[in-house]
N, C-alpha and C. Protein backbone atom coordinates (compact mmCIF):
# COMPACT_ATOMS: atom_id res chain seq x y z
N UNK A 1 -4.80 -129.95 -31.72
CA UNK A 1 -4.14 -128.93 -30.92
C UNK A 1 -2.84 -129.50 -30.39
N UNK A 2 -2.00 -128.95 -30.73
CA UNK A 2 -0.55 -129.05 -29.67
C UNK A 2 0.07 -128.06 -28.83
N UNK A 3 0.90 -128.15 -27.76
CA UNK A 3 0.95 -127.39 -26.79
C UNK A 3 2.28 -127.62 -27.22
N UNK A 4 2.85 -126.35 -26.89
CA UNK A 4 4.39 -126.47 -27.73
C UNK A 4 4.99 -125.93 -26.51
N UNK A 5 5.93 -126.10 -25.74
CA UNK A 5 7.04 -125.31 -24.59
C UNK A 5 8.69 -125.74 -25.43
N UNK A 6 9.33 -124.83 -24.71
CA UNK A 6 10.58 -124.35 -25.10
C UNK A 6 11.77 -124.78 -24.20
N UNK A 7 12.46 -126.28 -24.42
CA UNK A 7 13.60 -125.82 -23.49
C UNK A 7 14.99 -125.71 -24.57
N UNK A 8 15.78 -125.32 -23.85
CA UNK A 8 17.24 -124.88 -24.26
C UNK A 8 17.81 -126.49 -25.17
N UNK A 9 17.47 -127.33 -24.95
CA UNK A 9 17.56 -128.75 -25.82
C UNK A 9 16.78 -128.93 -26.55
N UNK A 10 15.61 -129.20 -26.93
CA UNK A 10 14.31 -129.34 -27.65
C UNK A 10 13.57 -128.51 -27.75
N UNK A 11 12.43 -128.67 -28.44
CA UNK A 11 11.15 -128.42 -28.25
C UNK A 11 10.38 -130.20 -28.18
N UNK A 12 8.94 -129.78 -27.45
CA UNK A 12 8.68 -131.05 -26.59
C UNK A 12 6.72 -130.73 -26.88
N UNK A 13 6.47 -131.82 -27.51
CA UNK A 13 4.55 -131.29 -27.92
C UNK A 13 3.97 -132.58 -27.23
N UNK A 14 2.74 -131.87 -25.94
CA UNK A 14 1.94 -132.68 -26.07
C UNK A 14 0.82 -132.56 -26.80
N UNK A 15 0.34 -133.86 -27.09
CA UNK A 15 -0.55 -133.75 -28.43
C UNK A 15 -1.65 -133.87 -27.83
N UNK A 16 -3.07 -133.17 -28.11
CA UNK A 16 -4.21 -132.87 -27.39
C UNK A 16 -4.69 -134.08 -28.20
N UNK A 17 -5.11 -134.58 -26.89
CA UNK A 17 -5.97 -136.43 -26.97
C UNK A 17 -6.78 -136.43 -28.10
N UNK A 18 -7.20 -137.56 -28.85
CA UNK A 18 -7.82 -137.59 -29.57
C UNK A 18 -9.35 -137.64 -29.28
N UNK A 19 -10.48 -137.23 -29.76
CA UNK A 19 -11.61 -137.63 -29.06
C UNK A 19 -12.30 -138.86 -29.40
N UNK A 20 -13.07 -139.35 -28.70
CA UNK A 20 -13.57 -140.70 -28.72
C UNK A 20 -14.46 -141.16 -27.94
N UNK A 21 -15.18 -142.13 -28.65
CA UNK A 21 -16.75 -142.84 -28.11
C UNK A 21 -16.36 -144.01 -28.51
N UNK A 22 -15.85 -144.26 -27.16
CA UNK A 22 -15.35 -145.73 -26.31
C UNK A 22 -14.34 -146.01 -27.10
N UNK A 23 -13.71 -147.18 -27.88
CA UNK A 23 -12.16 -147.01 -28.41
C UNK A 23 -12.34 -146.76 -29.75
N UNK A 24 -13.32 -145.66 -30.13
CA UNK A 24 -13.49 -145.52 -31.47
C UNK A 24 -13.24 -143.87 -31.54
N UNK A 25 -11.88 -143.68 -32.28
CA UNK A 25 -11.31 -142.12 -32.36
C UNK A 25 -11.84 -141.12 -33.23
N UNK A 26 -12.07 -139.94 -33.03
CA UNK A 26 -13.01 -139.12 -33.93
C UNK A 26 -11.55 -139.20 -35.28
N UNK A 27 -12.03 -139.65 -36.28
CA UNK A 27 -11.31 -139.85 -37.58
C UNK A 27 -10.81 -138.33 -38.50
N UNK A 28 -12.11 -137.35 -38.19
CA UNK A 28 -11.33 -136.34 -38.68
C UNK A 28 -10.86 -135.00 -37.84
N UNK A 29 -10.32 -135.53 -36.61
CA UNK A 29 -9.46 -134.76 -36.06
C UNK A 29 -8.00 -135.52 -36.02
N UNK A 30 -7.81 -136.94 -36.39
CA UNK A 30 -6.50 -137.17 -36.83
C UNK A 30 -5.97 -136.90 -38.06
N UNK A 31 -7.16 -136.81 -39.19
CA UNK A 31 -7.03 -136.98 -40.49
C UNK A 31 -6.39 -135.23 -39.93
N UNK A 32 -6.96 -134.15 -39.60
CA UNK A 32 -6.20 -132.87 -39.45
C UNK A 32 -4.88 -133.13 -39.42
N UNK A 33 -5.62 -133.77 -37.67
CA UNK A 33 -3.90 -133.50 -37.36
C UNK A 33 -2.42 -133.96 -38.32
N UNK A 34 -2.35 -135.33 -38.99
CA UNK A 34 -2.04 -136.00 -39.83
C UNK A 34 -1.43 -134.93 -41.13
N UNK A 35 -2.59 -134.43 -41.51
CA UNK A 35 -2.83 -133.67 -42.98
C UNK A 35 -1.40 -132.44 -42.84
N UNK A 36 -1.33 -132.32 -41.55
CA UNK A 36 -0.28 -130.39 -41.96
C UNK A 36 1.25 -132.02 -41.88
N UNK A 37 1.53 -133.19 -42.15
CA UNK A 37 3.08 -133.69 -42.00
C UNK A 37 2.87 -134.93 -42.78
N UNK A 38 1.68 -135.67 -43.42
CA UNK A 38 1.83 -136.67 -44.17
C UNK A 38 0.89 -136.33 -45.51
N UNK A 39 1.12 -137.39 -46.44
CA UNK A 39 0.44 -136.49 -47.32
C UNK A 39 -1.03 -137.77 -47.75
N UNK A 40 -1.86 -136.94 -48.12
CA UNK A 40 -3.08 -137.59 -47.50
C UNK A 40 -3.78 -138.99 -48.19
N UNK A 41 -2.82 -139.59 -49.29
CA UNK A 41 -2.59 -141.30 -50.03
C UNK A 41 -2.14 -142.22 -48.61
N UNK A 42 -1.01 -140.97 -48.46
CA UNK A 42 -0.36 -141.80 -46.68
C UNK A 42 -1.04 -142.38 -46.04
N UNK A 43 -1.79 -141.28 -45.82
CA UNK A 43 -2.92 -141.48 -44.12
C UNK A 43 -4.09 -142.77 -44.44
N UNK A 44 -4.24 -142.34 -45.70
CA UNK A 44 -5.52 -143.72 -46.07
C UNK A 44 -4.59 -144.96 -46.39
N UNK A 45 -3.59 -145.03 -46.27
CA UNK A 45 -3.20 -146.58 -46.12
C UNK A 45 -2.37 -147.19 -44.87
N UNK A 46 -2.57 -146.00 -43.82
CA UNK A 46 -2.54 -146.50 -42.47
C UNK A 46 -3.50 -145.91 -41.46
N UNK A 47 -4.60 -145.60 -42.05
CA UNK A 47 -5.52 -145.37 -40.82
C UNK A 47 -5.97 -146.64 -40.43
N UNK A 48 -6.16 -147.84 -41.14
CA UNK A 48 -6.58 -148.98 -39.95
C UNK A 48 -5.59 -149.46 -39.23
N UNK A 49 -4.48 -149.65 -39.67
CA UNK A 49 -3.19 -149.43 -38.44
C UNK A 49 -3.31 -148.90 -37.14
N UNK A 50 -3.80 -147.32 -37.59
CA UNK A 50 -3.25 -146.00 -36.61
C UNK A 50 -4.76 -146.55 -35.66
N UNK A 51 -5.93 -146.69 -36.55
CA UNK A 51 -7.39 -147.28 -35.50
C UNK A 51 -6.81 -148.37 -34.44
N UNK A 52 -6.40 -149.28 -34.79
CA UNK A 52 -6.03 -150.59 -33.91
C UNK A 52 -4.82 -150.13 -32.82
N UNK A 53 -3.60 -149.28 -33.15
CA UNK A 53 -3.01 -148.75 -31.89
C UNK A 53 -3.67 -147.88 -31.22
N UNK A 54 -5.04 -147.45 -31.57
CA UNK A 54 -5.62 -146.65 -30.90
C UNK A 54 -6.78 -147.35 -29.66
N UNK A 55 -7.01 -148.01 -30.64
CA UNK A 55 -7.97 -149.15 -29.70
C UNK A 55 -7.01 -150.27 -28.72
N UNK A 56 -5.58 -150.24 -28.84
CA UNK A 56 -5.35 -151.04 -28.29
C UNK A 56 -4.78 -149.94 -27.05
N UNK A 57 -4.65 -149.28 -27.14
CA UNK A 57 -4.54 -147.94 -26.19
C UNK A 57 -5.37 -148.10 -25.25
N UNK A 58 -6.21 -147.81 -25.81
CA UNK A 58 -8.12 -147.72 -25.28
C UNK A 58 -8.11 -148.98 -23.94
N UNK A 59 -8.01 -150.08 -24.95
CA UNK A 59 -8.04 -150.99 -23.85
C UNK A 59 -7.04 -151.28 -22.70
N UNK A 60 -6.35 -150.32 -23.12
CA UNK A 60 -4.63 -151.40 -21.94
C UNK A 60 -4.42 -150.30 -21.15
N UNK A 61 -5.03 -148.98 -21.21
CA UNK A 61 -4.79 -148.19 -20.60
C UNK A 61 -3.31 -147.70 -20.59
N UNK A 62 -2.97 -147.30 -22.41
CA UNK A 62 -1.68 -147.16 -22.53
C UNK A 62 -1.39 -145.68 -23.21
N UNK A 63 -0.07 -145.32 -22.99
CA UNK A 63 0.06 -143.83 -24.11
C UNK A 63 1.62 -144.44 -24.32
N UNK A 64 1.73 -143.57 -25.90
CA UNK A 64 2.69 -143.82 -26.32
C UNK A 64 3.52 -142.25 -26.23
N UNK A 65 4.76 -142.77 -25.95
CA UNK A 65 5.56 -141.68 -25.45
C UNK A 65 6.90 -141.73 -26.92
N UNK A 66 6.90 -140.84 -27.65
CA UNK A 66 7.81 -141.07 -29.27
C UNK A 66 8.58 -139.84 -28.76
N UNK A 67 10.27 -139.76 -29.25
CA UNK A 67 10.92 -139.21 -29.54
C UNK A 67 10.81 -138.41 -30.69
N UNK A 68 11.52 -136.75 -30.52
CA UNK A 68 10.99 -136.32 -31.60
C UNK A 68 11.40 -136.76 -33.01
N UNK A 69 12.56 -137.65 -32.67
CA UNK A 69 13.10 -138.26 -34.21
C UNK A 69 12.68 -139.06 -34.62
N UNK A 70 10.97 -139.40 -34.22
CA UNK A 70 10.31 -140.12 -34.44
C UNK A 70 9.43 -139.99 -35.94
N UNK A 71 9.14 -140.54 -37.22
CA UNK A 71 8.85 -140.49 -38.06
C UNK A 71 7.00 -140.21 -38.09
N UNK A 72 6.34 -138.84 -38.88
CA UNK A 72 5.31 -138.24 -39.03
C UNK A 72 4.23 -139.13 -38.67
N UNK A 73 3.97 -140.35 -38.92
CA UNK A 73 2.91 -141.41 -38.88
C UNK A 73 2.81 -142.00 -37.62
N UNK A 74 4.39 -141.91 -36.51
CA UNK A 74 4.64 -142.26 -34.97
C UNK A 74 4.17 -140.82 -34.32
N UNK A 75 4.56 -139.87 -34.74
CA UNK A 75 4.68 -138.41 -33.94
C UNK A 75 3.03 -137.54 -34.05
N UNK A 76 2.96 -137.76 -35.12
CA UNK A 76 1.55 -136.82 -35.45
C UNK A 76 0.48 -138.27 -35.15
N UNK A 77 0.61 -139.63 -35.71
CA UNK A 77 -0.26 -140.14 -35.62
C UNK A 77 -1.13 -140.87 -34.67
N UNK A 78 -0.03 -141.22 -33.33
CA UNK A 78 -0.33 -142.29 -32.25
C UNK A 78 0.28 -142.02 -31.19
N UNK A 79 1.26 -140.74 -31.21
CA UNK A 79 1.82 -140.58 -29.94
C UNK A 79 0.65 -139.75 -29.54
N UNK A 80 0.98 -140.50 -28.12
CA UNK A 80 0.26 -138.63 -26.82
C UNK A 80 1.34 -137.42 -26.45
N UNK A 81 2.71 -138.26 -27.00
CA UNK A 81 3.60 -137.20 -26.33
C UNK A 81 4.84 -137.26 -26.51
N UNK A 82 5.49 -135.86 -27.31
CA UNK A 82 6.52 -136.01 -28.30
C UNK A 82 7.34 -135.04 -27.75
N UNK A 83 8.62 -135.57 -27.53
CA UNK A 83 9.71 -134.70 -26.73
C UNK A 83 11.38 -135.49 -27.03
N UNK A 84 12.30 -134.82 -25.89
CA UNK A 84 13.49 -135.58 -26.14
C UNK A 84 13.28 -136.21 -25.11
N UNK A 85 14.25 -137.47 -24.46
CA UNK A 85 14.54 -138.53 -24.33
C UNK A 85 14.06 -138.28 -22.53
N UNK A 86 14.35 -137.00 -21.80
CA UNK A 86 13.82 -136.66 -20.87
C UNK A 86 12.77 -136.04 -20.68
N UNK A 87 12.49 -135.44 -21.40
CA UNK A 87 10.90 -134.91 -21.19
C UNK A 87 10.07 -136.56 -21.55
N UNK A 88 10.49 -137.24 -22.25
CA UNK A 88 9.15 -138.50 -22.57
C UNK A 88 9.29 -139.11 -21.24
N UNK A 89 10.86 -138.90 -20.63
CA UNK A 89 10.80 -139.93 -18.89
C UNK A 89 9.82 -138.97 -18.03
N UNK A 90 9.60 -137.76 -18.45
CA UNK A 90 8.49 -137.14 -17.06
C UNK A 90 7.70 -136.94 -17.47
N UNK A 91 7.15 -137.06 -18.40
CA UNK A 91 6.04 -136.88 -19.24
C UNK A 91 5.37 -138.29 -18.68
N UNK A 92 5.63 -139.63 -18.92
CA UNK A 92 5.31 -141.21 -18.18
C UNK A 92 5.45 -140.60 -17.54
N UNK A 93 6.34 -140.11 -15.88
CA UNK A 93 5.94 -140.11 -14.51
C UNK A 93 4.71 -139.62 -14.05
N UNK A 94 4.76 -138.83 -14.94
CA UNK A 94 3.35 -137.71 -14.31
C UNK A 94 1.94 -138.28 -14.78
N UNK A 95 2.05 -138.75 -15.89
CA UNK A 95 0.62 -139.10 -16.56
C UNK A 95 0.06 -140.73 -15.55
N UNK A 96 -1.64 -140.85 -15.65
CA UNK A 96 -2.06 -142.13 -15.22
C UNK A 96 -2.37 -143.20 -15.47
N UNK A 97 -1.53 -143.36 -16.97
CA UNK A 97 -1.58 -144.28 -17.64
C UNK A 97 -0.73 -145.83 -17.36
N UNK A 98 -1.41 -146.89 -17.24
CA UNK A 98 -0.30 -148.18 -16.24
C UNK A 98 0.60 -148.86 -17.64
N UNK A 99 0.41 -148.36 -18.17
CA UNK A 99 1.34 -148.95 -19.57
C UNK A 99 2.00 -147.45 -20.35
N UNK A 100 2.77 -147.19 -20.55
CA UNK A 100 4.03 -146.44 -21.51
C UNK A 100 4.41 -147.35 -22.75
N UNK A 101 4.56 -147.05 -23.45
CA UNK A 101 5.33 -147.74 -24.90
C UNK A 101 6.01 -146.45 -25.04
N UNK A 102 7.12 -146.88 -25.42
CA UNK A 102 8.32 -146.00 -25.95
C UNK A 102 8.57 -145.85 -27.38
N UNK A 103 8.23 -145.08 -28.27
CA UNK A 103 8.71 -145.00 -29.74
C UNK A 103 10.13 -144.49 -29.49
N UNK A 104 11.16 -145.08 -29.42
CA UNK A 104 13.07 -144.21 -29.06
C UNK A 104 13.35 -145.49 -29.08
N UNK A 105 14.44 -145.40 -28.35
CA UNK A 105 15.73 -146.39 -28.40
C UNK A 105 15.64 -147.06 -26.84
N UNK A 106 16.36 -148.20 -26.75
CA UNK A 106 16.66 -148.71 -25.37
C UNK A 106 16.72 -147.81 -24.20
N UNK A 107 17.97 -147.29 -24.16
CA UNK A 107 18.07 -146.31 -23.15
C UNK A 107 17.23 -145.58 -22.86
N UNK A 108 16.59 -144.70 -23.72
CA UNK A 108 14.79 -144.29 -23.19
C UNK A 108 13.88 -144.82 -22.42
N UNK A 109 13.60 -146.00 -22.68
CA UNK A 109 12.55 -146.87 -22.24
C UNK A 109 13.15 -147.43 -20.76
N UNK A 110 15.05 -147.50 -20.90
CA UNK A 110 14.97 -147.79 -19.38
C UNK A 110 14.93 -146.19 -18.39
N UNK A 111 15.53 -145.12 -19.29
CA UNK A 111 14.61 -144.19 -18.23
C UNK A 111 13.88 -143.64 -17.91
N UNK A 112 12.35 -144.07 -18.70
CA UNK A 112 10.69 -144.31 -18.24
C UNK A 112 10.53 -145.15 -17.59
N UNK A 113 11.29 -146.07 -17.34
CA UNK A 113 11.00 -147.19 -16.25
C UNK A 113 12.25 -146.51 -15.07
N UNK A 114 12.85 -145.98 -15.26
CA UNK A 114 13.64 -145.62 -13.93
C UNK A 114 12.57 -144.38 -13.06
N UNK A 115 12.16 -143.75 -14.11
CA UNK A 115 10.68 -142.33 -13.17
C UNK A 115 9.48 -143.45 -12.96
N UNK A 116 9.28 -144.70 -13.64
CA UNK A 116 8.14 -145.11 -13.55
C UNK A 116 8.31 -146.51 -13.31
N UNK A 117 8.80 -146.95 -12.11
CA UNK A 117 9.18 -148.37 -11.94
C UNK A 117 7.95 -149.21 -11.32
N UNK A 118 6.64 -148.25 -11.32
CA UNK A 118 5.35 -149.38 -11.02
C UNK A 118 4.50 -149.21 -12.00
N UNK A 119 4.80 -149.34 -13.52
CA UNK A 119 4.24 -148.97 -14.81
C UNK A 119 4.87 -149.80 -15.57
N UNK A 120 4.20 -150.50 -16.32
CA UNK A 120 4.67 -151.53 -17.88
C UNK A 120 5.10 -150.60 -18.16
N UNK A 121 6.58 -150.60 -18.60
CA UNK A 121 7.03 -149.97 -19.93
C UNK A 121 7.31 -150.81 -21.12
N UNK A 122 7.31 -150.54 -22.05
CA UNK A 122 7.22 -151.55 -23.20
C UNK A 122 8.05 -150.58 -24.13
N UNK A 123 9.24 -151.23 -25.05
CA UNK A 123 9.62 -150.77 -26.11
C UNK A 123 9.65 -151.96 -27.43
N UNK A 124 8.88 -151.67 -28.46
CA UNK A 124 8.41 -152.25 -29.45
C UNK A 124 9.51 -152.91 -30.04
N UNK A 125 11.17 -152.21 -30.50
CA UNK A 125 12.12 -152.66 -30.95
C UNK A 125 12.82 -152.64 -29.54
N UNK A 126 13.22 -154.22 -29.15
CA UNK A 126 14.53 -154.34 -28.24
C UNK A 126 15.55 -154.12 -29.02
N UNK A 127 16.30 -153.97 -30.47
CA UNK A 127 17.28 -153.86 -30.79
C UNK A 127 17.33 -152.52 -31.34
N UNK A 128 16.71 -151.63 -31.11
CA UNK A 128 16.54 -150.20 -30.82
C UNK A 128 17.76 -149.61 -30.27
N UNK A 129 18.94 -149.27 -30.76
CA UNK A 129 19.82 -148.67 -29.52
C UNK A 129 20.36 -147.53 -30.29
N UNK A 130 21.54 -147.11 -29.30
CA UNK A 130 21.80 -145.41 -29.84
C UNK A 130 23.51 -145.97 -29.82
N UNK A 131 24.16 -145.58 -30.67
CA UNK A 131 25.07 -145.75 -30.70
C UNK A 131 26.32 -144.71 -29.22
N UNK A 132 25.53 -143.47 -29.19
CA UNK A 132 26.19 -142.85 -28.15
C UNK A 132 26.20 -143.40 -26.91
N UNK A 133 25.10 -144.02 -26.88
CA UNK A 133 24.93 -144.72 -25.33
C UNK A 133 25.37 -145.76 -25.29
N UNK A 134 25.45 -146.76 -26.11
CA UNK A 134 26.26 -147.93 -26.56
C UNK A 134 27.68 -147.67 -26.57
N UNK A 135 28.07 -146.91 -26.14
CA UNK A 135 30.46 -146.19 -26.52
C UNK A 135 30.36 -146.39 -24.88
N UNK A 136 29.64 -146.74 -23.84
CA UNK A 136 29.89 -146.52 -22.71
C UNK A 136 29.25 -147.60 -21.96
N UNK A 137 29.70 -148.30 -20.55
CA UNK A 137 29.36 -149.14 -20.11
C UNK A 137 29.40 -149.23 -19.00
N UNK A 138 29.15 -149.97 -17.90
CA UNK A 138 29.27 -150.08 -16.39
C UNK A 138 30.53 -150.13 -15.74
N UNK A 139 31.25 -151.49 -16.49
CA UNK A 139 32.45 -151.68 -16.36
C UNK A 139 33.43 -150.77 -16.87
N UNK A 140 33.19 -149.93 -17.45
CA UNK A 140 33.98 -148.38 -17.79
C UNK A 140 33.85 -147.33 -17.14
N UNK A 141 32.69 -147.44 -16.38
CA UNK A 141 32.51 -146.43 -15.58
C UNK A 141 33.35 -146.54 -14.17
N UNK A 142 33.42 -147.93 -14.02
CA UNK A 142 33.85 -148.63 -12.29
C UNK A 142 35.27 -148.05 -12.73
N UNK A 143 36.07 -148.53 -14.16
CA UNK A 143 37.51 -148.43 -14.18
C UNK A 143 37.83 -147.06 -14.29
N UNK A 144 37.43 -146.19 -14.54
CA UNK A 144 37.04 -144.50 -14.37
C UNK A 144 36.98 -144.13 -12.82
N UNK A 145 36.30 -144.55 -11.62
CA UNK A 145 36.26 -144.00 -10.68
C UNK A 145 37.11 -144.65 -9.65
N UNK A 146 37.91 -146.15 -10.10
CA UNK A 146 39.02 -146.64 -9.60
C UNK A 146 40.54 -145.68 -10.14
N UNK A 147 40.39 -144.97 -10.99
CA UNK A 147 41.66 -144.41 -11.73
C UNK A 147 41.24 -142.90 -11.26
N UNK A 148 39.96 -142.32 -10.81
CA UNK A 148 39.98 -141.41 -10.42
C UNK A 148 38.95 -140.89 -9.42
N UNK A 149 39.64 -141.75 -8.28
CA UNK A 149 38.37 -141.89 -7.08
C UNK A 149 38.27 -140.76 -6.39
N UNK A 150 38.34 -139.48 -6.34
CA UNK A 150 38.66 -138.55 -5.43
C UNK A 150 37.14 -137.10 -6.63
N UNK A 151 37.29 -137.86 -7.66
CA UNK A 151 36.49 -136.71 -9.21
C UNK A 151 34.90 -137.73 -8.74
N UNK A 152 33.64 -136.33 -8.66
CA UNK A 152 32.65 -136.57 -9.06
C UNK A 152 32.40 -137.60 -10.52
N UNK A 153 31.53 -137.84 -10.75
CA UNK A 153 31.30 -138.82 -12.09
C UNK A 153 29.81 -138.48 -12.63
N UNK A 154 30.01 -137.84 -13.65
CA UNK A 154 28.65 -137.07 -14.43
C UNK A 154 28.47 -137.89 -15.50
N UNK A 155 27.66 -138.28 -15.31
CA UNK A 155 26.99 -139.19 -16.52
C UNK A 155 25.82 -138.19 -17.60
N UNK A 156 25.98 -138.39 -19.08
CA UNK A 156 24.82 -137.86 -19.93
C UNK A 156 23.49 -138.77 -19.58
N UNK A 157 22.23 -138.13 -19.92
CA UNK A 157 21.07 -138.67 -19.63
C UNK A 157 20.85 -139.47 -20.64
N UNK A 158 21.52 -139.55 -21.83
CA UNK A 158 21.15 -140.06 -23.13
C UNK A 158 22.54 -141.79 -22.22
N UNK A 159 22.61 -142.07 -21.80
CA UNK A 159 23.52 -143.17 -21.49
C UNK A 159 22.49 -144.57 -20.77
N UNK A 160 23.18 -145.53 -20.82
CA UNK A 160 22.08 -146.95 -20.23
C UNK A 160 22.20 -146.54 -18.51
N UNK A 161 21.00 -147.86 -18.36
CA UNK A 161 20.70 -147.27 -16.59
C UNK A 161 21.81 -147.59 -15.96
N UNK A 162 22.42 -148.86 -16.34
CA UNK A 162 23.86 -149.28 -15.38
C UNK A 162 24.52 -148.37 -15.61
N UNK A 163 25.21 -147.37 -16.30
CA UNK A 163 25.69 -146.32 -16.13
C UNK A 163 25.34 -145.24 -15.63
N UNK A 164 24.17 -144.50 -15.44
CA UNK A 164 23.55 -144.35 -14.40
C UNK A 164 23.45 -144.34 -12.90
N UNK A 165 23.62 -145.66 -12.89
CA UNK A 165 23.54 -146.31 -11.59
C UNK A 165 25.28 -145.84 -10.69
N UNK A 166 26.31 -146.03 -11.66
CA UNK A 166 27.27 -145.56 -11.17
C UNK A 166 27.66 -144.29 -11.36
N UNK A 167 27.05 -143.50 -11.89
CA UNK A 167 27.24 -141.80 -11.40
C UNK A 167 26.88 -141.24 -10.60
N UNK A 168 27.47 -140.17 -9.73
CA UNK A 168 27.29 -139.72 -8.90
C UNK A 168 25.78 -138.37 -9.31
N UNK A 169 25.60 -137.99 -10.28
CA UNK A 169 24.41 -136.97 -10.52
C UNK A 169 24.72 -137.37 -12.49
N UNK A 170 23.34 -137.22 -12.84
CA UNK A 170 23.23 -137.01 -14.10
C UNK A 170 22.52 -135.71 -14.70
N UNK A 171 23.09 -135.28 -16.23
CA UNK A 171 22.80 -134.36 -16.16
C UNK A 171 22.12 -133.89 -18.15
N UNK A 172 21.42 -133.40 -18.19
CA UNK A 172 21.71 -132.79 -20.08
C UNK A 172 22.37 -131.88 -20.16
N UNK A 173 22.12 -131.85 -21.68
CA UNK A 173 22.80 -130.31 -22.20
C UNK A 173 22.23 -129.04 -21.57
N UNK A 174 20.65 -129.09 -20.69
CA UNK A 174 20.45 -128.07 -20.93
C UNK A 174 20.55 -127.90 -19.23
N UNK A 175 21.10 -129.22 -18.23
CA UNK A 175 20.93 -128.15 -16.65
C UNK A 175 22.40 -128.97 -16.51
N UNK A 176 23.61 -128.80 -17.14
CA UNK A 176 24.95 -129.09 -16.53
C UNK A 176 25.24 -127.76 -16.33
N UNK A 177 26.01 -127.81 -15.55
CA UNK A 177 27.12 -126.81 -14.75
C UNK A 177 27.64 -125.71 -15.74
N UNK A 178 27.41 -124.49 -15.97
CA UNK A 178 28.15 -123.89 -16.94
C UNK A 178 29.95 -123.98 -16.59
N UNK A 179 29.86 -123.68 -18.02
CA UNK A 179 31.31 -123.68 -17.97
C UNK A 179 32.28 -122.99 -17.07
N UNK A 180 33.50 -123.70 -16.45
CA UNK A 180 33.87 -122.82 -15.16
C UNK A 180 33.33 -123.09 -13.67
N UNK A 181 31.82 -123.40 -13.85
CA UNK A 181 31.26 -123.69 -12.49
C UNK A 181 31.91 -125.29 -12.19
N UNK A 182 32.45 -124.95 -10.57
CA UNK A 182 32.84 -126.42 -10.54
C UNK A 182 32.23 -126.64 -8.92
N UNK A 183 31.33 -125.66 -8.60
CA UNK A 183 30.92 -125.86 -7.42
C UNK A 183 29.99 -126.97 -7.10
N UNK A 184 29.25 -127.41 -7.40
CA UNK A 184 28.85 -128.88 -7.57
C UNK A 184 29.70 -129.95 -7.74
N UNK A 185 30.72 -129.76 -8.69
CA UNK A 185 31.21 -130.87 -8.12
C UNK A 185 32.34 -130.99 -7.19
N UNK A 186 32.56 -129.36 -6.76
CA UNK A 186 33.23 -129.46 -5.52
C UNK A 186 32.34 -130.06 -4.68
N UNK A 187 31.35 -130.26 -4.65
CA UNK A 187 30.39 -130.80 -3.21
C UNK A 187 30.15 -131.69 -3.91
N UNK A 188 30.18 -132.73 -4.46
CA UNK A 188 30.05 -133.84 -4.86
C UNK A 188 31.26 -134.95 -4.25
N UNK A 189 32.50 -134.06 -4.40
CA UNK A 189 33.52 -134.31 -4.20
C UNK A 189 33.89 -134.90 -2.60
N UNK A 190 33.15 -133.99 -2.54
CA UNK A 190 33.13 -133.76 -0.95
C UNK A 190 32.27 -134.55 0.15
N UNK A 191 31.42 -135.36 -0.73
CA UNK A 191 30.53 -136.10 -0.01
C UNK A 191 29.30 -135.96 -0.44
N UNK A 192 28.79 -135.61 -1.68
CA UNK A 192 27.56 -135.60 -2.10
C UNK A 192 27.16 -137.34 -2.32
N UNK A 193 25.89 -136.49 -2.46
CA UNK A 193 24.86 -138.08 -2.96
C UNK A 193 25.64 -138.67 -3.53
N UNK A 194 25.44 -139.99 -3.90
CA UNK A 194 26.04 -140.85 -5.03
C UNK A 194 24.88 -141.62 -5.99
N UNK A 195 23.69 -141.09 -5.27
CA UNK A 195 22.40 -141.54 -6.10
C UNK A 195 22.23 -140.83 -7.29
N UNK A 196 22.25 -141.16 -8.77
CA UNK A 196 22.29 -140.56 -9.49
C UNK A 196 20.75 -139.09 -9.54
N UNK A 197 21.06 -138.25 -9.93
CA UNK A 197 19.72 -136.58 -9.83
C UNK A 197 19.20 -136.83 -11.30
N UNK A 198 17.92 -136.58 -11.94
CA UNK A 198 17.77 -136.33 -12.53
C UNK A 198 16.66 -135.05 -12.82
């Protein structure tokens, strides 16, 4: 079963848990789930794989949180929970799991640890990065609000935490300011927070 919601950026599935007697997963409700996105030679030469991240789940008290550009065998097979880069950061806040693993990129994983800073987060590849978030930096941001100290500073959510850290509100594609609206950052301007919103 997946639960499918709708935002204006994505679509975002949590994947209905697998069932299980103790860290041993009922086999043919993954083999389903599996069956409608891999094809089924696939699945039999990584189900003892997909068993052992499952059991190691089991024990560590972990869920894996995958991006949806995450490949059929990460998304259908071992995630609990498949979204874009912000829904996987509140998706970890909310859940009671003391370990997160991140299937995404750097910047993801630091903002599951920015909603979830008393939770292991773990990302499998440290050299995982996004090239968009990588064009931008801390020290670009400082020389930006020295050249234009008087302008709010909107940072994308897809950017690293030190950038972040120096924006005044962050925002996505799908809750920035429509076009024209500048009333926010007239009050930003004006003395708003400087703690970045998400």
């Amino acid at each position: 079963m997946i639960s499918t919601s709708h935002s204006s950026d994505d679509v975002v599935h949590t994947l209905a848990p697998l069932r299980r007697s103790g860290a041993h997963i009922d086999i043919g409700q993954l083999i389903s789930r599996l069956g409608r996105v891999v094809p089924e030679a696939e699945i039999a030469v990584h189900l003892p794989l997909i068993r052992s991240i499952e059991a190691l789940k089991a024990q560590n008290d972990a869920v894996i949180v995958a991006h949806n550009y995450q490949t059929p065998l990460i998304a259908a097979g071992v995630a609990d929970f498949v979204g874009d880069s912000l829904a996987m950061a509140r998706y970890a806040a909310q859940c009671t799991a003391r370990v997160i693993v991140v299937c995404g990129v750097h910047f993801m994983a630091e903002t599951v640890k920015l909603l979830c800073p008393n939770k292991r987060v773990l990302l499998p590849n440290l050299r995982a990065r996004c090239s968009l978030a990588d064009s931008i930096d801390a020290d670009y941001v400082r020389a930006l609000r020295q050249f234009y100290p008087d302008l709010p500073l909107v940072a994308y959510v897809n950017t690293p935490a030190a950038v972040k850290a120096e924006a005044d509100v962050c925002c996505t594609s799908a809750n920035a300011a429509p076009e024209g609206s500048d009333a926010s950052c007239t009050q930003l301007a004006q003395g708003g927070s400087a703690a970045p919103r998400f």
